[in-house]
C-alpha atoms as a PDB file:
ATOM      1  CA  UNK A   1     -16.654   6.975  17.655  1.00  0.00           C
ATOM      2  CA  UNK A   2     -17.712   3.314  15.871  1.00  0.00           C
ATOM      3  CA  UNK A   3     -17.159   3.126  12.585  1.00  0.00           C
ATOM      4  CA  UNK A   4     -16.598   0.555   9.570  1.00  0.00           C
ATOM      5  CA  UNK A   5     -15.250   0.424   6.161  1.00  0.00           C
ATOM      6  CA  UNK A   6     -14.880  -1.761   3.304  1.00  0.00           C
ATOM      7  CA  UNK A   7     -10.549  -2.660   2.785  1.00  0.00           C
ATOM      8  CA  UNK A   8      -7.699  -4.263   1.656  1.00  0.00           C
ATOM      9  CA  UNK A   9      -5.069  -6.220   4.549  1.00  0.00           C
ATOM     10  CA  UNK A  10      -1.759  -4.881   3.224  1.00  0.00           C
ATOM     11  CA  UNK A  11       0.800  -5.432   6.206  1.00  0.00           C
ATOM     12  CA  UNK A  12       0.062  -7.103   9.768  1.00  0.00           C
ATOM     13  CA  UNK A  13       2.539  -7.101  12.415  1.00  0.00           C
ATOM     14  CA  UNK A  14       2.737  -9.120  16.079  1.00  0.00           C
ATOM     15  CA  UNK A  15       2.386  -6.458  19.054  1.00  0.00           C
ATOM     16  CA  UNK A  16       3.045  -7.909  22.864  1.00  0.00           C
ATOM     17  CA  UNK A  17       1.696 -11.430  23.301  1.00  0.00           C
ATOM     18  CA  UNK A  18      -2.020 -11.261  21.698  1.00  0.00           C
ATOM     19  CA  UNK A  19      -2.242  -8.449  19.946  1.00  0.00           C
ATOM     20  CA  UNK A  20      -1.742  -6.972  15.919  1.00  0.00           C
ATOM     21  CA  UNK A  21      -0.824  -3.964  14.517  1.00  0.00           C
ATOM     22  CA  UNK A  22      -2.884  -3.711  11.260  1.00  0.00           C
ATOM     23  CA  UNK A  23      -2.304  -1.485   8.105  1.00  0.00           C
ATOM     24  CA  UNK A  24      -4.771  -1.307   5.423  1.00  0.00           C
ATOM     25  CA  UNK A  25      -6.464   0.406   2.494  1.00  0.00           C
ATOM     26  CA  UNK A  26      -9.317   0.967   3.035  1.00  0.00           C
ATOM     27  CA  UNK A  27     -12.261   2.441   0.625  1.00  0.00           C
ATOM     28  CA  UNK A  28     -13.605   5.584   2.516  1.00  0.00           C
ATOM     29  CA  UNK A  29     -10.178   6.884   3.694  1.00  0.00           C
ATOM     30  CA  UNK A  30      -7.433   5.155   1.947  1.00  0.00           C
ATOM     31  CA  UNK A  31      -4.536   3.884   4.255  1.00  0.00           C
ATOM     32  CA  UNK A  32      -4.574   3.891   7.493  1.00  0.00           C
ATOM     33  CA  UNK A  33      -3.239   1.908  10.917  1.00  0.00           C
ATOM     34  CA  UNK A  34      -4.684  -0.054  13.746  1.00  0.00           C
ATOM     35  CA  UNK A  35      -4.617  -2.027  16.615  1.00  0.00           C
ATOM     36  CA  UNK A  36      -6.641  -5.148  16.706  1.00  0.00           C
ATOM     37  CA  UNK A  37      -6.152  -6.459  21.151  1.00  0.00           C
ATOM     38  CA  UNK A  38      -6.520 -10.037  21.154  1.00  0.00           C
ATOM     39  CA  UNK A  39      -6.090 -10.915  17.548  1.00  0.00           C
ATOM     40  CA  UNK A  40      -4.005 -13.522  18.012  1.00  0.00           C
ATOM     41  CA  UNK A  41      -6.478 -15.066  20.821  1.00  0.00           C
ATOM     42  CA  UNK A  42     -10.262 -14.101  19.463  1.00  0.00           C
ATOM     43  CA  UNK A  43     -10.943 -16.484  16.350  1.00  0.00           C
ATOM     44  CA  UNK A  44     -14.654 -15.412  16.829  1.00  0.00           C
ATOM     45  CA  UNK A  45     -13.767 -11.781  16.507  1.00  0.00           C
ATOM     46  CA  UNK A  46     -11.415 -11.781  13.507  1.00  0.00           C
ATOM     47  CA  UNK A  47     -10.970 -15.409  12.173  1.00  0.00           C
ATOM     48  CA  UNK A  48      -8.301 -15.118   9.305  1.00  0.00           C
ATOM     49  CA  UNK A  49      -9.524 -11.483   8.302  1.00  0.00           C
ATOM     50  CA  UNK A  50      -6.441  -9.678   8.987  1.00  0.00           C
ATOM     51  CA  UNK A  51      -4.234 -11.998   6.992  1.00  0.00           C
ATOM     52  CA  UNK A  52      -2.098  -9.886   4.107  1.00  0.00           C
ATOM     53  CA  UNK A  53      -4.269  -9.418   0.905  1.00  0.00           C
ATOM     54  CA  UNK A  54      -7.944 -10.555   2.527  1.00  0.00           C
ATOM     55  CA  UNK A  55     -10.683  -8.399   1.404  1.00  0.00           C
ATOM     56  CA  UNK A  56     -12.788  -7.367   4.451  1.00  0.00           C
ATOM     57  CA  UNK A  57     -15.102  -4.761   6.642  1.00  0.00           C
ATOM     58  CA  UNK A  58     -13.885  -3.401   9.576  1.00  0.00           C
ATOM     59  CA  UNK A  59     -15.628  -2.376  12.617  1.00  0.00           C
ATOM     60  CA  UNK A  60     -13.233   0.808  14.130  1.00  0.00           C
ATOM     61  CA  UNK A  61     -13.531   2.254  17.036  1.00  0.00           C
ATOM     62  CA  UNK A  62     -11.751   6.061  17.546  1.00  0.00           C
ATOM     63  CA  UNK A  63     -10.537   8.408  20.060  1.00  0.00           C
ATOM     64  CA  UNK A  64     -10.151  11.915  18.982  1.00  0.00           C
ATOM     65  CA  UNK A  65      -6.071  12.623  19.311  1.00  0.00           C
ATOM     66  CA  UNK A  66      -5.584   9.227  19.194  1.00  0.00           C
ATOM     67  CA  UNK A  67      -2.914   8.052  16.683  1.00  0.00           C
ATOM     68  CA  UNK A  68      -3.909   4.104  16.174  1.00  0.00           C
ATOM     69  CA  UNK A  69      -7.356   3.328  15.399  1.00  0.00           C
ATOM     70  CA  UNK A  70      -8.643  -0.115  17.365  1.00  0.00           C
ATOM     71  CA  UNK A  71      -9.626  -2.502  15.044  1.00  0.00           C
ATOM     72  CA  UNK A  72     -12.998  -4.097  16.998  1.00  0.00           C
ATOM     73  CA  UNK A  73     -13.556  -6.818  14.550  1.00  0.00           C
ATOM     74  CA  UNK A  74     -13.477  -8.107  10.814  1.00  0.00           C
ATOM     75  CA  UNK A  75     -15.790  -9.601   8.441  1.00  0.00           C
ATOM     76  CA  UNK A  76     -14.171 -11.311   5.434  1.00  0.00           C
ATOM     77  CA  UNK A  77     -15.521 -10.095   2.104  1.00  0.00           C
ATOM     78  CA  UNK A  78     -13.150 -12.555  -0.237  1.00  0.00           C
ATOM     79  CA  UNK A  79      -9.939 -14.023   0.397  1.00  0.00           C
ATOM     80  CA  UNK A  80      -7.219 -15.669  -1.692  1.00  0.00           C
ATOM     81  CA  UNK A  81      -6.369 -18.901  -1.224  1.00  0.00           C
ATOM     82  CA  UNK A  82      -5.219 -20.091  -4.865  1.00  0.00           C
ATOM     83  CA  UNK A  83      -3.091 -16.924  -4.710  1.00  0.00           C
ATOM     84  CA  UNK A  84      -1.132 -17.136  -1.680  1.00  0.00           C
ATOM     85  CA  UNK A  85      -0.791 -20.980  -2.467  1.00  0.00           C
ATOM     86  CA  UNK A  86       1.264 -20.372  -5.363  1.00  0.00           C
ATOM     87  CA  UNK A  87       4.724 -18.573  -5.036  1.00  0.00           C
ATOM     88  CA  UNK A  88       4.882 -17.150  -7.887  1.00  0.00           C
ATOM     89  CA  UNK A  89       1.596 -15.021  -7.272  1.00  0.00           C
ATOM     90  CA  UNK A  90       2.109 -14.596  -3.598  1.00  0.00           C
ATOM     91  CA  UNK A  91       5.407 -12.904  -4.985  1.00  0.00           C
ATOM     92  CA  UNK A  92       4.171 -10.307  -7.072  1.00  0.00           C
ATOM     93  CA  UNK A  93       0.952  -9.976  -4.587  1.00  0.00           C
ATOM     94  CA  UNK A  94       3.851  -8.642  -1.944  1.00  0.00           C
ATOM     95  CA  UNK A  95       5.573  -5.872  -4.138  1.00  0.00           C
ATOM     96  CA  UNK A  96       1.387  -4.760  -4.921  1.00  0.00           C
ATOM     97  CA  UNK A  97       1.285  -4.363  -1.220  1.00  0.00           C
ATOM     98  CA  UNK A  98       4.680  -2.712  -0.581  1.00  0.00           C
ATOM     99  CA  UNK A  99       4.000  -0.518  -3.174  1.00  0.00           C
ATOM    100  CA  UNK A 100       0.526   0.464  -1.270  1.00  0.00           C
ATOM    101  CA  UNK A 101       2.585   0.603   2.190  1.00  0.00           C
ATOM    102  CA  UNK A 102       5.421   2.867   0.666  1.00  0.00           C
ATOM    103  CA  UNK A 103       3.366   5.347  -1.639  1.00  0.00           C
ATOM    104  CA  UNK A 104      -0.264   5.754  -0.202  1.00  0.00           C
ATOM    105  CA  UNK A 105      -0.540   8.878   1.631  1.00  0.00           C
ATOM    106  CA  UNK A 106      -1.769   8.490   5.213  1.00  0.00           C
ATOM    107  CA  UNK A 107      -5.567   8.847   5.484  1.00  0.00           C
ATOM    108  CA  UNK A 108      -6.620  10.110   1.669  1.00  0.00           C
ATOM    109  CA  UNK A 109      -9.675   8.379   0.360  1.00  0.00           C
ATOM    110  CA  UNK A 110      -9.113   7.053  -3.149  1.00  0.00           C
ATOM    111  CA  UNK A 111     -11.724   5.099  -4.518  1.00  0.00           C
ATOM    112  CA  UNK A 112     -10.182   4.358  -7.628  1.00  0.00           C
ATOM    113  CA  UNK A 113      -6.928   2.958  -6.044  1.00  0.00           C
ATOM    114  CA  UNK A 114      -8.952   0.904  -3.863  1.00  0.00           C
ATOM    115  CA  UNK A 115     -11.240  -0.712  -6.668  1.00  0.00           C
ATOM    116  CA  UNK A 116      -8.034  -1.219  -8.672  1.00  0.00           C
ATOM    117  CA  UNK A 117      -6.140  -3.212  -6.101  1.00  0.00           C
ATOM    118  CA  UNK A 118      -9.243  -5.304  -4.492  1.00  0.00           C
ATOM    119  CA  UNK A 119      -9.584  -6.031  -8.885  1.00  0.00           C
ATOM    120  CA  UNK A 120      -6.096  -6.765  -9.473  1.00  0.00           C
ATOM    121  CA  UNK A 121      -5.554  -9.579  -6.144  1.00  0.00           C
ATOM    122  CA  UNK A 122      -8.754 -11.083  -7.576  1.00  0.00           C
ATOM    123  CA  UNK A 123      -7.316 -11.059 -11.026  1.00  0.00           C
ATOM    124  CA  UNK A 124      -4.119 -12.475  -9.084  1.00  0.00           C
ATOM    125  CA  UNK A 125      -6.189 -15.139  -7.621  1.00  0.00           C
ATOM    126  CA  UNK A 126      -7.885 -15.982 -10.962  1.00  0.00           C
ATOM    127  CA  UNK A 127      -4.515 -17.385 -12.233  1.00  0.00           C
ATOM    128  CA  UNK A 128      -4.019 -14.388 -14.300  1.00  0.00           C
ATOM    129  CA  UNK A 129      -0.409 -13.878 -15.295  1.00  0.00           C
ATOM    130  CA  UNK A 130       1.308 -11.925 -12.234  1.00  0.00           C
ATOM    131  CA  UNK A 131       4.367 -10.482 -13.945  1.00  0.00           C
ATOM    132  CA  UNK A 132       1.757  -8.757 -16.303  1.00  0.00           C
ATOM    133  CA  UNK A 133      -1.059  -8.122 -13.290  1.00  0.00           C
ATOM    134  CA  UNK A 134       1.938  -6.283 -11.392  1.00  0.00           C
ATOM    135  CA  UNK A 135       3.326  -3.988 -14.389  1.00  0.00           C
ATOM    136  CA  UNK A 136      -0.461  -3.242 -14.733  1.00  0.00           C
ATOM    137  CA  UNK A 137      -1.037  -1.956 -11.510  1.00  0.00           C
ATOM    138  CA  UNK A 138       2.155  -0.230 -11.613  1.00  0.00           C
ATOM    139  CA  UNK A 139       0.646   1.586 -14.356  1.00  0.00           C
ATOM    140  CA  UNK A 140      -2.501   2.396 -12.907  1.00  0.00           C
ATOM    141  CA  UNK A 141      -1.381   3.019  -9.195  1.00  0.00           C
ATOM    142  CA  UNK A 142       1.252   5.414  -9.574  1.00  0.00           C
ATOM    143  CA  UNK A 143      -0.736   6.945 -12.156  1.00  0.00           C
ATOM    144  CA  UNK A 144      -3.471   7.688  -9.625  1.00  0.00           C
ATOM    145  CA  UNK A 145      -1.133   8.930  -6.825  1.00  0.00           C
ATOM    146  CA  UNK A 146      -0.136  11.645  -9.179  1.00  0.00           C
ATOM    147  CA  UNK A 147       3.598   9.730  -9.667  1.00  0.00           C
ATOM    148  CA  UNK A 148       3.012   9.260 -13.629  1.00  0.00           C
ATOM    149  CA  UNK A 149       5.805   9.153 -15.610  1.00  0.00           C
ATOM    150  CA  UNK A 150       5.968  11.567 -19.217  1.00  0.00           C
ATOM    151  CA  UNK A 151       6.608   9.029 -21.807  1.00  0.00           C
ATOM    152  CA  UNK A 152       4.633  10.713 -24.398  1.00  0.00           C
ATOM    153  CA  UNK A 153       7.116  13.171 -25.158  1.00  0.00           C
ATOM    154  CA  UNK A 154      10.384  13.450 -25.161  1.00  0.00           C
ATOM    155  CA  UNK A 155      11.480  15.609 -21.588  1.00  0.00           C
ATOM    156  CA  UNK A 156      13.853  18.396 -23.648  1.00  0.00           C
ATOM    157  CA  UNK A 157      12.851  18.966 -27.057  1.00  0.00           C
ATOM    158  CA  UNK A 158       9.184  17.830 -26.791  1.00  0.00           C
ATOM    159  CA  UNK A 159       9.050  15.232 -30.007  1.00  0.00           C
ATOM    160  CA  UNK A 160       6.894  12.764 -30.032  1.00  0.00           C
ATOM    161  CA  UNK A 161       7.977   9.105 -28.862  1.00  0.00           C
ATOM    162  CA  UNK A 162       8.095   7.734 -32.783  1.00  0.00           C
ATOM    163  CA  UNK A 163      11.405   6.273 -32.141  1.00  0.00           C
ATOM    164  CA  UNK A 164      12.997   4.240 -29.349  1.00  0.00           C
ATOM    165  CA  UNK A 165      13.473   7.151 -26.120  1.00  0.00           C
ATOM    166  CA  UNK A 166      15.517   6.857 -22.853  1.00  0.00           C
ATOM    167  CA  UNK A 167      13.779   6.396 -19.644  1.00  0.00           C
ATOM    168  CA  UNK A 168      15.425   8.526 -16.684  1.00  0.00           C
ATOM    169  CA  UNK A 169      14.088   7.909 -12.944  1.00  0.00           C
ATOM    170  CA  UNK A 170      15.645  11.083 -12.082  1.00  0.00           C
ATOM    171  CA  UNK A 171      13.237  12.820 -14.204  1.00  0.00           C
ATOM    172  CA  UNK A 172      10.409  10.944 -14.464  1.00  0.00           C
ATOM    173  CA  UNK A 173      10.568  10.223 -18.517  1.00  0.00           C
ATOM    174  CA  UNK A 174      12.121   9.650 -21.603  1.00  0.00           C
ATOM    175  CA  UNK A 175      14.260  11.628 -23.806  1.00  0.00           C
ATOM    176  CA  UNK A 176      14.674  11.403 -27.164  1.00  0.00           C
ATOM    177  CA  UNK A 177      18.266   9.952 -29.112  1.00  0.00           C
ATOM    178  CA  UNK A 178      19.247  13.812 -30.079  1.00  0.00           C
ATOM    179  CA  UNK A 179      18.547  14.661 -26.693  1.00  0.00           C
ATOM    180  CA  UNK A 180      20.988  12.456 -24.641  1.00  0.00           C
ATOM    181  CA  UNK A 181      23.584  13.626 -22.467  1.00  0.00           C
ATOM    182  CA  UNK A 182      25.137  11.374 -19.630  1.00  0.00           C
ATOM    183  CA  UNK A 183      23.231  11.841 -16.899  1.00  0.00           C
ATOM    184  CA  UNK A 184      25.091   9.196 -14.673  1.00  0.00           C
ATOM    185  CA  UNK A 185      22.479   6.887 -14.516  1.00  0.00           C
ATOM    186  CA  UNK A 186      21.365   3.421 -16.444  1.00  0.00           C
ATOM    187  CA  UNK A 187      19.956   4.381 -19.912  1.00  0.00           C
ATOM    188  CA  UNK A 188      16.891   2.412 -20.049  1.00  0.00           C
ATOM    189  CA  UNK A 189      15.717   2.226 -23.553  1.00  0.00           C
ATOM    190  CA  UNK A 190      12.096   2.060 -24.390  1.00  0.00           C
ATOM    191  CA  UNK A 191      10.144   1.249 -28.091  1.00  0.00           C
ATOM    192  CA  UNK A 192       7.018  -0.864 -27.652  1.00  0.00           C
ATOM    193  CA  UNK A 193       6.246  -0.501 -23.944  1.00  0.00           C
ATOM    194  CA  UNK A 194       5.832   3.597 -24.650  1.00  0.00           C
ATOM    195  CA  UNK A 195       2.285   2.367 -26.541  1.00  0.00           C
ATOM    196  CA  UNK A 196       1.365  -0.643 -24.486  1.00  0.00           C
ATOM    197  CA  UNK A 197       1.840   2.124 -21.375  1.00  0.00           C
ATOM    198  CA  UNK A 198      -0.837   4.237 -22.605  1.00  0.00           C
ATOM    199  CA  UNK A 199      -3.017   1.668 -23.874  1.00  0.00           C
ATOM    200  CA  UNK A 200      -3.329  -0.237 -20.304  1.00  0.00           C
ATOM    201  CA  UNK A 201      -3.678   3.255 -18.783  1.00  0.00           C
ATOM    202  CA  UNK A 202      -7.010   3.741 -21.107  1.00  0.00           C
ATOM    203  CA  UNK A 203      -8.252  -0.074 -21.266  1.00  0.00           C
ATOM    204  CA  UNK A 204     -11.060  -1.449 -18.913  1.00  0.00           C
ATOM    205  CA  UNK A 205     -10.227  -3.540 -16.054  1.00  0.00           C
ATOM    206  CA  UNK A 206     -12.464  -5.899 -16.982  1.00  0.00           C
ATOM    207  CA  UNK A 207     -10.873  -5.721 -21.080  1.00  0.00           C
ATOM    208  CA  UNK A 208      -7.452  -6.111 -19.655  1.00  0.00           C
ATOM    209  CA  UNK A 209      -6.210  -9.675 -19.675  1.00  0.00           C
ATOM    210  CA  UNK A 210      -6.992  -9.311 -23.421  1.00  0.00           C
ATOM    211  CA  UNK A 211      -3.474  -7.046 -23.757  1.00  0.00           C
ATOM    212  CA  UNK A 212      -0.854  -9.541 -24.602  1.00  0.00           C
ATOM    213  CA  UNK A 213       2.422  -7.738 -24.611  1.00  0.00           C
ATOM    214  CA  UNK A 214       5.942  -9.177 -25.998  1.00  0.00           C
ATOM    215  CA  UNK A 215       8.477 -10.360 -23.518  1.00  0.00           C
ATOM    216  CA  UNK A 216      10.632  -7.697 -24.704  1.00  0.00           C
ATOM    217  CA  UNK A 217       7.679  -5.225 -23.667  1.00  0.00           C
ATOM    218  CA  UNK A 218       7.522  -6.637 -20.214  1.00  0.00           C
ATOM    219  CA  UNK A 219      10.868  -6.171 -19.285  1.00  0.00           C
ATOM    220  CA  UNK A 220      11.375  -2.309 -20.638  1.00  0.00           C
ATOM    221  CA  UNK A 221       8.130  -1.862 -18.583  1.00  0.00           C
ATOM    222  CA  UNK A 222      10.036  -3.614 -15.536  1.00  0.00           C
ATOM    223  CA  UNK A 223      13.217  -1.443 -15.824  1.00  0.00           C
ATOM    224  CA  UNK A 224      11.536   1.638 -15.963  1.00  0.00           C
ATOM    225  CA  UNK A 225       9.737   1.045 -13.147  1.00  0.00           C
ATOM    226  CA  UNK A 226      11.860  -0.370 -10.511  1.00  0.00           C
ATOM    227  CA  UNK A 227      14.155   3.018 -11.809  1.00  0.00           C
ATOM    228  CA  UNK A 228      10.716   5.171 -11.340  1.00  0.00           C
ATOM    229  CA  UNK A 229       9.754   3.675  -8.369  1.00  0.00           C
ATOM    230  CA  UNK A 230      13.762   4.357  -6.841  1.00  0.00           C
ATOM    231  CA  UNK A 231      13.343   7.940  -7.128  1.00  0.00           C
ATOM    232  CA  UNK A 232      10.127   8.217  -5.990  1.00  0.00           C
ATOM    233  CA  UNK A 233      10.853   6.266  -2.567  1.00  0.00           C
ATOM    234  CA  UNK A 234      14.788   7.182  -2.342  1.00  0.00           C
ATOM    235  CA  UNK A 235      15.235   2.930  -1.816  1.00  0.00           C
ATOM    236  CA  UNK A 236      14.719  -0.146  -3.639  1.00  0.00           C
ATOM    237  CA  UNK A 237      11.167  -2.442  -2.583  1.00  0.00           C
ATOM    238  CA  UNK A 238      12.569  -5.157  -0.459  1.00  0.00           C
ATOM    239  CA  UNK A 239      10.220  -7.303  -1.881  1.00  0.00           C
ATOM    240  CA  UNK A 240      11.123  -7.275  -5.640  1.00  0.00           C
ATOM    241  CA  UNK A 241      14.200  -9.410  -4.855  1.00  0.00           C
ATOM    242  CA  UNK A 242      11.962 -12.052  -3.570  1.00  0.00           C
ATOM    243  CA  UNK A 243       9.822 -11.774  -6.760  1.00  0.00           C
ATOM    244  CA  UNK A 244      13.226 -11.908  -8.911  1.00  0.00           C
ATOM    245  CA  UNK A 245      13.994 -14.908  -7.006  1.00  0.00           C
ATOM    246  CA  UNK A 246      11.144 -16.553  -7.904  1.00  0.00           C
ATOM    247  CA  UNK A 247      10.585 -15.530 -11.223  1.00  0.00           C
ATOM    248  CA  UNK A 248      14.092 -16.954 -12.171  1.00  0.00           C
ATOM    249  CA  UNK A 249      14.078 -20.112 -10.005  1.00  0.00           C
END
């Protein structure tokens, strides 16, 4: 059966001597895996439109019981030049796309996620800040997967996040000072970042670049997650050391 759809190149791989393994996210049925045969030979086929991060339409072909899709050709929608020329952007680009690769379900359409990251690597490209893109789409993405953590409220007692609460991975959200026990893990203290959360979850993409949160705001936001996104996966992104690397180069 032919088919095509409208995605996002989020991991490539070399298979045998021409050809690619392909995963991407695509609009109609979120992510998915192919096999493009003679990638790496037919320019006239696929050009540069399975690079990481192009926007493109795919013509699919499928057998029924067949586990890879074959990826018949590509037509490049945008691509991102200015982004992956600068390291900095290319960096947080990669944990946006490891994040897709580790937490997307296999074959579960998701419009919104889509239209968020195809907005967000343009926003990337746009020279938009990428420390503050990525902690948006943080936000947003595991917010849409169902993976949103309870910062609202404190976890045990239910009071309302007033004061400075303590983010816990374990648990997905915060508890409140009376409410702390040792739990064995890093107490990750949170005051601004609780109302900046919700506020980027409500804003408009579009709105967005107008948010202009503190430094001290962007890194509570960065220690919750990388704990949030830990016990979600059961592992650490591989690619968030590169990004730290950058970031404080």
């Amino acid at each position: 059966m032919k088919s095509k759809t409208e995605a996002v190149i989020i991991g490539t791989m070399n298979l045998g001597e021409a050809d690619k393994l392909v995963t991407f996210f695509s609009l109609e049925r979120g992510k998915l895996r192919g096999v493009a045969r003679n990638a790496r030979k037919s320019f006239r086929r696929f050009g540069a439109g399975l690079e990481q991060f192009t926007h493109v339409r795919l013509h699919l072909y499928e057998k029924e019981h067949q586990e890879l899709i074959r990826i018949e050709s590509a037509d490049i929608i945008s691509q991102h030049f200015d982004m992956t020329a600068d390291l900095d952007r290319m960096a947080a680009g990669s944990v946006i796309l490891e994040l897709v690769r580790e937490i997307a379900p296999e074959g579960e359409r998701n419009v919104h996620a889509f239209q968020l990251l195809a907005h967000i690597l343009h926003l990337l490209n746009e020279g938009v800040d990428p420390l503050f893109l990525l902690r948006i789409f943080e936000i947003r993405f595991l917010s849409l997967l169902g993976f949103q953590p309870k910062l609202d409220k404190c976890l045990s007692c239910g009071c309302e996040a007033g004061r400075p609460m303590v983010f816990y991975g374990l648990k997905g959200g915060v508890l409140c000072p009376d409410c702390i026990v040792s739990m064995g893990e890093e107490q990750i203290r949170l005051s601004g970042a609780v109302g900046f959360y919700y506020h980027a979850l409500r804003i408009d993409l579009d709105k967005l670049t107008r948010l202009k949160p503190s430094g001290d705001i962007m890194r509570e936001l960065d220690r919750a997650f990388s704990s949030h996104t830990l016990h979600i996966l059961g592992k650490r992104l591989k690619s968030v050391s590169f990004l730290r690397s950058v970031c404080t180069s």
